[in-house]
N, C-alpha and C. Protein backbone atom coordinates (compact mmCIF):
# COMPACT_ATOMS: atom_id res chain seq x y z
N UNK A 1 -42.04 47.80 -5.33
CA UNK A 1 -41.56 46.52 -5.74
C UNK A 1 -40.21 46.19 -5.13
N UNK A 2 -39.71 47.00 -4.42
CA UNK A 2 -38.58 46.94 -3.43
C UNK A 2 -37.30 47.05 -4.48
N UNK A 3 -37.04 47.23 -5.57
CA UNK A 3 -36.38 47.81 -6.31
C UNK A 3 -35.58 49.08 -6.42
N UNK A 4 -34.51 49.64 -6.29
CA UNK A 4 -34.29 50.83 -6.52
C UNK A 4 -34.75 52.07 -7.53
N UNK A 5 -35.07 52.78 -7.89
CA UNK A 5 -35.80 53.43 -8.80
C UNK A 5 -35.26 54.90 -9.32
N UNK A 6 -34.99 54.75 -10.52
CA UNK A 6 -34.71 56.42 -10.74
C UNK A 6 -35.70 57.30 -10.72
N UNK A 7 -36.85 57.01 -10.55
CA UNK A 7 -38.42 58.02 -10.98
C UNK A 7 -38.13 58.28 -9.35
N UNK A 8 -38.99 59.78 -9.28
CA UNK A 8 -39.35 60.73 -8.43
C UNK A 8 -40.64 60.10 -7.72
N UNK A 9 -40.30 59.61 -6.21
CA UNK A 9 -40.98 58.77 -5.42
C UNK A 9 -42.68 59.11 -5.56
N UNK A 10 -42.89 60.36 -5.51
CA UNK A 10 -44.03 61.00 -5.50
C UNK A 10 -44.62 60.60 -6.75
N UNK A 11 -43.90 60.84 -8.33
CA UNK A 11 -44.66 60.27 -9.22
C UNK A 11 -45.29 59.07 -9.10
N UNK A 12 -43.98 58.15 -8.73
CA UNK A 12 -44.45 56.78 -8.73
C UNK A 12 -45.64 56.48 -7.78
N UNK A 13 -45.97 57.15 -6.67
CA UNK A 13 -46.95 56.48 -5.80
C UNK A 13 -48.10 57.21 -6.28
N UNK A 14 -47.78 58.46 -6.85
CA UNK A 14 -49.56 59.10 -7.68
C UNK A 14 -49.98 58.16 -8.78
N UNK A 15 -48.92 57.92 -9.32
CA UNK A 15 -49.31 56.90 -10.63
C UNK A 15 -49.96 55.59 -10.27
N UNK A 16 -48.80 54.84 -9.30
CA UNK A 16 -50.28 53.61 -8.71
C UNK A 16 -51.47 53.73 -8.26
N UNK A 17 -51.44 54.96 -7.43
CA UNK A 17 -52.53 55.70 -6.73
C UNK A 17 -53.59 55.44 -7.72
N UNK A 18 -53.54 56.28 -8.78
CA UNK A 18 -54.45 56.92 -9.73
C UNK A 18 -55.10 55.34 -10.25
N UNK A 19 -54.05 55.08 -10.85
CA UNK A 19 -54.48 53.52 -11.55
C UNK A 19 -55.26 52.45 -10.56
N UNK A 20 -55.34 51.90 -9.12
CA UNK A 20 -55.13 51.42 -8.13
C UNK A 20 -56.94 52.01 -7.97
N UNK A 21 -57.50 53.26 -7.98
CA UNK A 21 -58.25 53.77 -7.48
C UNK A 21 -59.47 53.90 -9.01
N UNK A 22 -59.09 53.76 -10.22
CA UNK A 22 -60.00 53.53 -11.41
C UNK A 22 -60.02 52.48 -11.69
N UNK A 23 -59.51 51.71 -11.26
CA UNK A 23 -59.50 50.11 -11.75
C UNK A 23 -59.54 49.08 -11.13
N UNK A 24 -59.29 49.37 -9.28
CA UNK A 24 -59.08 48.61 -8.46
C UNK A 24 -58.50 47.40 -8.51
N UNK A 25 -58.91 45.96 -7.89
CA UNK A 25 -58.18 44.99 -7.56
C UNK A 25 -57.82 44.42 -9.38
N UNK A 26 -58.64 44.66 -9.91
CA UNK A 26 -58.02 44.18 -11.51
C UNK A 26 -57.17 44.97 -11.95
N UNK A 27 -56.07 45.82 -11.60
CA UNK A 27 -54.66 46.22 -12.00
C UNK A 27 -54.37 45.20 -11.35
N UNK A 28 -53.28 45.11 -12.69
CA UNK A 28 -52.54 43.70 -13.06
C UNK A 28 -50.69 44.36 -12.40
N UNK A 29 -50.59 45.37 -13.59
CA UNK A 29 -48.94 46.12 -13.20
C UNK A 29 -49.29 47.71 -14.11
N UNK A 30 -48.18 47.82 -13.99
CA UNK A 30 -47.73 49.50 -14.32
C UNK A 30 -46.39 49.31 -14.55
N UNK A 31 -46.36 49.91 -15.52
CA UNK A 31 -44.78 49.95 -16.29
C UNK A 31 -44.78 51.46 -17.53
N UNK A 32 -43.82 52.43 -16.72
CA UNK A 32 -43.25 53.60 -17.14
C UNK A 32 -42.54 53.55 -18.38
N UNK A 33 -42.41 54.48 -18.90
CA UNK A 33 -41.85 54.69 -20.29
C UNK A 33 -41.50 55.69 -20.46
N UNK A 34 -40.34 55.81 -21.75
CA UNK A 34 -39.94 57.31 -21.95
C UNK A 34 -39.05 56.72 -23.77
N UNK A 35 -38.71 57.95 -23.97
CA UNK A 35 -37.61 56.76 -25.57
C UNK A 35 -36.61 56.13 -24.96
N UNK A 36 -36.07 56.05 -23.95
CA UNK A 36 -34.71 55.22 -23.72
C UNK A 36 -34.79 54.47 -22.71
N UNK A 37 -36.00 54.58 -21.72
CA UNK A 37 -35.99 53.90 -20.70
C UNK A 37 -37.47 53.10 -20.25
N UNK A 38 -37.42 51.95 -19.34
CA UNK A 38 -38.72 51.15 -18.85
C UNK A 38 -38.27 51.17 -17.05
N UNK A 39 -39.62 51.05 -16.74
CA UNK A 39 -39.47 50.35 -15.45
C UNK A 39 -40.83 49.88 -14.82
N UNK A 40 -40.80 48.95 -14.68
CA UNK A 40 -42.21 48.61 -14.02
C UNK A 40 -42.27 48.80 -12.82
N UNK A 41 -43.58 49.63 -12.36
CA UNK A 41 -43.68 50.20 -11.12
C UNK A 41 -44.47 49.41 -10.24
N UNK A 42 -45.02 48.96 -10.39
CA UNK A 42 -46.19 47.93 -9.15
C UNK A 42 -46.14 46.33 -10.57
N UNK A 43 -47.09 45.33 -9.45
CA UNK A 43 -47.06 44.24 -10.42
C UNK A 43 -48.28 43.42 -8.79
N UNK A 44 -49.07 43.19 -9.49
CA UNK A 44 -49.90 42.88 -8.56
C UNK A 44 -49.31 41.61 -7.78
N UNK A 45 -49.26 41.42 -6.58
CA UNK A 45 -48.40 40.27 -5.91
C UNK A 45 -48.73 38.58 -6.23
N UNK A 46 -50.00 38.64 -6.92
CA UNK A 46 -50.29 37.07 -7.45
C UNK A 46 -50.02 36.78 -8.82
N UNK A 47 -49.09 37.25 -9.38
CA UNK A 47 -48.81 37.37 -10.81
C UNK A 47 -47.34 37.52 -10.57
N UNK A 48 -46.54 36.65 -11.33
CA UNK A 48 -44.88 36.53 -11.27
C UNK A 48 -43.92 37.23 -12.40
N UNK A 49 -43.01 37.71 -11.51
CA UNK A 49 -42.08 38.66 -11.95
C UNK A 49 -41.67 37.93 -13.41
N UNK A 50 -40.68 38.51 -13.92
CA UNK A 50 -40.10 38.21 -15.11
C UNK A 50 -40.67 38.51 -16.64
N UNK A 51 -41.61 39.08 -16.24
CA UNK A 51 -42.16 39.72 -17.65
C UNK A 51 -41.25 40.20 -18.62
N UNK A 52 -41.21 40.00 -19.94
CA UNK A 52 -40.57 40.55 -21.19
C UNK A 52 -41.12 42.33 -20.98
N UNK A 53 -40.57 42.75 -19.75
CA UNK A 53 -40.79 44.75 -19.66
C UNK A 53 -40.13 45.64 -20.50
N UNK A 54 -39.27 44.50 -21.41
CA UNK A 54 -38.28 45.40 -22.85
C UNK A 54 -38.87 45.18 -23.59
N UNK A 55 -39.32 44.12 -23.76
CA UNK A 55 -40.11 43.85 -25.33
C UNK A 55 -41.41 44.78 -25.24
N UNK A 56 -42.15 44.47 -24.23
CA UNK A 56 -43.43 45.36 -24.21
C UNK A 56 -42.88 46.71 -24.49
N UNK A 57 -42.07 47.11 -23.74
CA UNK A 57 -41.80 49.01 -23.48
C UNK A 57 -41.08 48.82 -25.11
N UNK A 58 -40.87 48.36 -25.60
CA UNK A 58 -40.15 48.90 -27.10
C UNK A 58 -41.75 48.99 -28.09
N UNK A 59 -42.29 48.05 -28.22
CA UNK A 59 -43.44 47.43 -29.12
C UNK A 59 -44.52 49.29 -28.42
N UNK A 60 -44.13 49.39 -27.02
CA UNK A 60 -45.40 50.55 -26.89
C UNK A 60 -44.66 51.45 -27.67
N UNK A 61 -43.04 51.83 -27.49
CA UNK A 61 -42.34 53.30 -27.73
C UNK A 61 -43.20 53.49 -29.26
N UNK A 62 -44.05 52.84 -30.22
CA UNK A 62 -44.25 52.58 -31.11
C UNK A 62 -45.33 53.73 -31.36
N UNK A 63 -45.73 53.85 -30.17
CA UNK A 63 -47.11 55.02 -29.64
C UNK A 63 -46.25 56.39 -30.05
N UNK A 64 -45.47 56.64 -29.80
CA UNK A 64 -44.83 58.00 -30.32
C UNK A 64 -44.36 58.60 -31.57
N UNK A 65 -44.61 57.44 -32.49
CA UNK A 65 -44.48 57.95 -33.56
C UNK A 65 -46.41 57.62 -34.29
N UNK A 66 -46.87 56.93 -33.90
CA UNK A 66 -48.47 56.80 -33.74
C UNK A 66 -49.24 57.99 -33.33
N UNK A 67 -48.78 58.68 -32.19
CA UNK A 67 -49.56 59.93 -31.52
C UNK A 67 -49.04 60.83 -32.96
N UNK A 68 -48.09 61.27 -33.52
CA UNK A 68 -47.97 62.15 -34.42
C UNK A 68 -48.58 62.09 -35.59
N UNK A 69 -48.83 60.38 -35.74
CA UNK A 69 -49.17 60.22 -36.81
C UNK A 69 -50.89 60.76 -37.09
N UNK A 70 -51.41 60.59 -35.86
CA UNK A 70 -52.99 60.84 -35.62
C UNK A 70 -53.50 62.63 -35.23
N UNK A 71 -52.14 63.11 -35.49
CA UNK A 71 -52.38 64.62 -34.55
C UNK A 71 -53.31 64.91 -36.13
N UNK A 72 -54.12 65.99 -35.69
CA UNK A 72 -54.74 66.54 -36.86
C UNK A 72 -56.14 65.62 -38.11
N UNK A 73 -56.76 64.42 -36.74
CA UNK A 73 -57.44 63.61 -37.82
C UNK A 73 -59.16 64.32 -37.55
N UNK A 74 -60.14 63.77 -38.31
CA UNK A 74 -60.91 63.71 -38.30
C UNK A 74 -61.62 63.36 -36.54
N UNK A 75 -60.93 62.37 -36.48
CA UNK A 75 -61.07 61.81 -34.92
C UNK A 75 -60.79 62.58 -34.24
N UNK A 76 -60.27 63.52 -33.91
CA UNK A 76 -59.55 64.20 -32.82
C UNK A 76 -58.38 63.68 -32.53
N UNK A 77 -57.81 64.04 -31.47
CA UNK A 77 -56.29 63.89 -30.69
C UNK A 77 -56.57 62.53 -29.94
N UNK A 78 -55.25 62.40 -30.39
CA UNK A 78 -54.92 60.67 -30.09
C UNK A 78 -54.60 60.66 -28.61
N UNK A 79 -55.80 59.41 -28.12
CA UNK A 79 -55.52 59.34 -26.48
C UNK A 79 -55.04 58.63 -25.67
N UNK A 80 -55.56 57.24 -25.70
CA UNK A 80 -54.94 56.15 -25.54
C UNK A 80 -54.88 54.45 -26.89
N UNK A 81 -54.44 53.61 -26.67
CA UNK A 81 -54.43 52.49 -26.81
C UNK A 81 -54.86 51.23 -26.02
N UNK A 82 -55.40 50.67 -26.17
CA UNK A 82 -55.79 49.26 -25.54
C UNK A 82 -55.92 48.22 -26.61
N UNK A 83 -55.19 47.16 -25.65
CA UNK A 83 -54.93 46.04 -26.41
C UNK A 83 -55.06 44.74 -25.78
N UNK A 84 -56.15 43.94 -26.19
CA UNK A 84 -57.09 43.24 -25.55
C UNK A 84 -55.82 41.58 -25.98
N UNK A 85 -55.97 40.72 -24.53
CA UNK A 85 -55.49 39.91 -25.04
C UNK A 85 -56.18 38.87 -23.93
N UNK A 86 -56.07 37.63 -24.14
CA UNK A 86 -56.67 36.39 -23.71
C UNK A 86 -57.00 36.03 -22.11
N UNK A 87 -56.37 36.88 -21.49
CA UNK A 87 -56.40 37.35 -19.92
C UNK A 87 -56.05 38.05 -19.64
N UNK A 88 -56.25 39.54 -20.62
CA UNK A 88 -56.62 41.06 -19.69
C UNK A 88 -56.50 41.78 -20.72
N UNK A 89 -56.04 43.01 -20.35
CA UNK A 89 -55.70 44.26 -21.17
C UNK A 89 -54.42 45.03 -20.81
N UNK A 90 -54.11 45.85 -22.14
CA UNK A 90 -53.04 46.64 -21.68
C UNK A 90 -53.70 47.61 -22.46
N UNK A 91 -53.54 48.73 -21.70
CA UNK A 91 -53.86 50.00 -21.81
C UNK A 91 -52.70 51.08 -21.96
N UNK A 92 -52.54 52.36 -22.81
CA UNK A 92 -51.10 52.47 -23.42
C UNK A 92 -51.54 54.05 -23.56
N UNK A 93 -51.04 55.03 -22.52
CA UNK A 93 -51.00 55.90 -22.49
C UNK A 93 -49.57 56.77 -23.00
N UNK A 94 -49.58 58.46 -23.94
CA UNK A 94 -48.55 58.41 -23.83
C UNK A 94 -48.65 60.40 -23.80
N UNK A 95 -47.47 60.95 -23.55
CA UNK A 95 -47.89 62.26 -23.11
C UNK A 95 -46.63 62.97 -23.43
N UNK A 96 -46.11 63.68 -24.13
CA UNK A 96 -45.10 64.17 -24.83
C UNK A 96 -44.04 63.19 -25.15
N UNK A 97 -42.74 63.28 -24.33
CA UNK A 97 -41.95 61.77 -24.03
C UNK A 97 -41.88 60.88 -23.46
N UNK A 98 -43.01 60.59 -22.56
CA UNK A 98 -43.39 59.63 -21.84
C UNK A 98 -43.96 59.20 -21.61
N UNK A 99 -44.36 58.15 -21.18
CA UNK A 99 -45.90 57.06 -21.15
C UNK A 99 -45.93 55.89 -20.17
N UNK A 100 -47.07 55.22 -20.11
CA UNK A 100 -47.11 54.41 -19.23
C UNK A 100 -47.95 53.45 -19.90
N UNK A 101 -47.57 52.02 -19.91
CA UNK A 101 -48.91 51.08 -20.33
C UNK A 101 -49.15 50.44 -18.69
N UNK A 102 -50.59 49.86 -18.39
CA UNK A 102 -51.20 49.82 -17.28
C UNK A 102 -51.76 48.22 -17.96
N UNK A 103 -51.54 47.12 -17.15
CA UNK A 103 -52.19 45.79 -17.54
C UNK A 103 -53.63 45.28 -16.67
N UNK A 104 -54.57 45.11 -16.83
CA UNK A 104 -55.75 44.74 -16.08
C UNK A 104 -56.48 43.65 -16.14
N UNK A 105 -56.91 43.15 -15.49
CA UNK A 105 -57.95 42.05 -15.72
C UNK A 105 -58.95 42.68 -16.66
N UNK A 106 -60.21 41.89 -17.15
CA UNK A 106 -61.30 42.15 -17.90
C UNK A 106 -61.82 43.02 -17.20
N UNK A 107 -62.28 44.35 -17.59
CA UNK A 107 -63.06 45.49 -17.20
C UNK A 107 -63.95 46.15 -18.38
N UNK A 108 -65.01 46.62 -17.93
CA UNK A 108 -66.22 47.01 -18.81
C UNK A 108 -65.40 48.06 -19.40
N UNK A 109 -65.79 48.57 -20.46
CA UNK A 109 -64.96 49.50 -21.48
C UNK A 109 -65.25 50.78 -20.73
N UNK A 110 -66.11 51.48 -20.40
CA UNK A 110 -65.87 52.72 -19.72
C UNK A 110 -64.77 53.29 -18.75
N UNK A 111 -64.17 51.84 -18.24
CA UNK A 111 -63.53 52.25 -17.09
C UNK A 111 -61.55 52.38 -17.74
N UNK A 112 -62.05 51.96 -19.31
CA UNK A 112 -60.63 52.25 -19.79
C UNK A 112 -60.01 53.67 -20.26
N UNK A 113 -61.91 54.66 -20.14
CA UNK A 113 -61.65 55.64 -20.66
C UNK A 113 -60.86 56.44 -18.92
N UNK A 114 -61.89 55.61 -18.01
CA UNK A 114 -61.12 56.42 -16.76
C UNK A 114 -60.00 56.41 -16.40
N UNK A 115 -59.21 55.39 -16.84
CA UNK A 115 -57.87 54.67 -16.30
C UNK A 115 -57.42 55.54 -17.46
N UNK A 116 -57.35 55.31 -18.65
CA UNK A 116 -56.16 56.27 -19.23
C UNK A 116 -56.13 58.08 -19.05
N UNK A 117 -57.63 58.56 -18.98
CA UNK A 117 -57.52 59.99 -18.12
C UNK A 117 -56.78 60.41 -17.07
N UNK A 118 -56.92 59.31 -16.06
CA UNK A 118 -55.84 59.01 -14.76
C UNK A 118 -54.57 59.36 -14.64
N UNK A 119 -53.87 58.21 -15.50
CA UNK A 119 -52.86 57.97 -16.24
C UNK A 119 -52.31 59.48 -16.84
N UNK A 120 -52.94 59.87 -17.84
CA UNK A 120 -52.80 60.64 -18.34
C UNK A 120 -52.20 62.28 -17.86
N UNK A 121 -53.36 62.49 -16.58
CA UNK A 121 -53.05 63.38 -15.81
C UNK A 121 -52.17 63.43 -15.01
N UNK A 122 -51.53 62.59 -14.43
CA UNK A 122 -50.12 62.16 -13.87
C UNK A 122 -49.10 62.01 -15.05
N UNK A 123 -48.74 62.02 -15.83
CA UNK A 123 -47.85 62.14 -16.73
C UNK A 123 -47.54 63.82 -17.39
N UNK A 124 -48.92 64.63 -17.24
CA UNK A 124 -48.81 65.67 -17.96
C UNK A 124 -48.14 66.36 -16.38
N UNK A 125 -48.54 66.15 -15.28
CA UNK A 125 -47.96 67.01 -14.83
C UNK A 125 -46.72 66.64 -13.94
N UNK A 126 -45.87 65.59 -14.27
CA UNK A 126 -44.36 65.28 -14.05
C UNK A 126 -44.07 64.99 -15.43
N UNK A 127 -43.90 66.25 -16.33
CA UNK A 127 -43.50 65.83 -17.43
C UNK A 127 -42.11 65.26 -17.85
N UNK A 128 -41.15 65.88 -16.68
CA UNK A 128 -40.05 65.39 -16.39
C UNK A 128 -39.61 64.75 -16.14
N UNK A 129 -40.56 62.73 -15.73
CA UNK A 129 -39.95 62.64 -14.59
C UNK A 129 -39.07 61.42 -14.50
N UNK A 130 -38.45 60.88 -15.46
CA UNK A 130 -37.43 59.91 -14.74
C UNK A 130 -36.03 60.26 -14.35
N UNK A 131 -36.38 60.93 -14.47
CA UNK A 131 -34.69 61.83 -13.47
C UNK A 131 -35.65 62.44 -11.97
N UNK A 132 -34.75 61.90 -10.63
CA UNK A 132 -34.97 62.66 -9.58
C UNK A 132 -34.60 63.68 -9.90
N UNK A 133 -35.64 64.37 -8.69
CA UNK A 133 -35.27 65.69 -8.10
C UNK A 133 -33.75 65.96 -7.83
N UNK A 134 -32.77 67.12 -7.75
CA UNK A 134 -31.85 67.27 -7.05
C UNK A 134 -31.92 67.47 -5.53
């Protein structure tokens, strides 16, 4: 997004990667999370900047006290969120302290289970990551 970025270059381009490649031309954006910080990482180029990326990233941080709340249910372990709205979805992954919600056009429900697996697996293994590398 031609932005400067504190995330670790490599995360950021596996993470579009991943999302980019389960969901194709209907990723909308990608926007990172952690408790103190947002950044939106891609934003599809026919869709305009200025999104409320605080309001959303606060309303998701909401998932972290949600994932605890669900540890231990009947259901199993809490995986993702999706949240259907009038022209698309947001999809709301989250993975110890950090997370990512992913926005899409209308997609058949299977492919939300692929996109947050995606997601998912790129987060578990930069568990670290909005601090660069040294």
């Amino acid at each position: 997004m031609g932005n400067e970025s504190d995330l670790d270059e490599e995360f950021v381009n596996e993470l579009v990667s991943v999302c980019r490649t389960a969901v194709g031309d209907r990723l909308r954006s990608i926007t990172y999370f952690d408790t103190a910080h947002e950044e939106q990482l891609y934003l599809r180029d026919d869709l305009e900047s200025g999104a409320n990326i605080v309001g959303f990233a606060n309303a998701e941080r909401n998932g972290f006290t949600s994932k605890r709340v669900y540890e231990d249910t009947e259901l199993g372990d809490y995986q993702f969120t999706i949240r259907a709205f009038e022209d698309g979805y947001l999809t709301r992954v989250i993975h110890g302290y950090h997370g990512a919600f992913v926005t899409t056009d209308r997609l058949p429900t299977e492919r939300f289970e692929d996109l947050a697996s995606a997601v998912d697996s790129v987060l578990a293994e930069y568990d670290t990551a909005w601090l660069r590398p040294d």
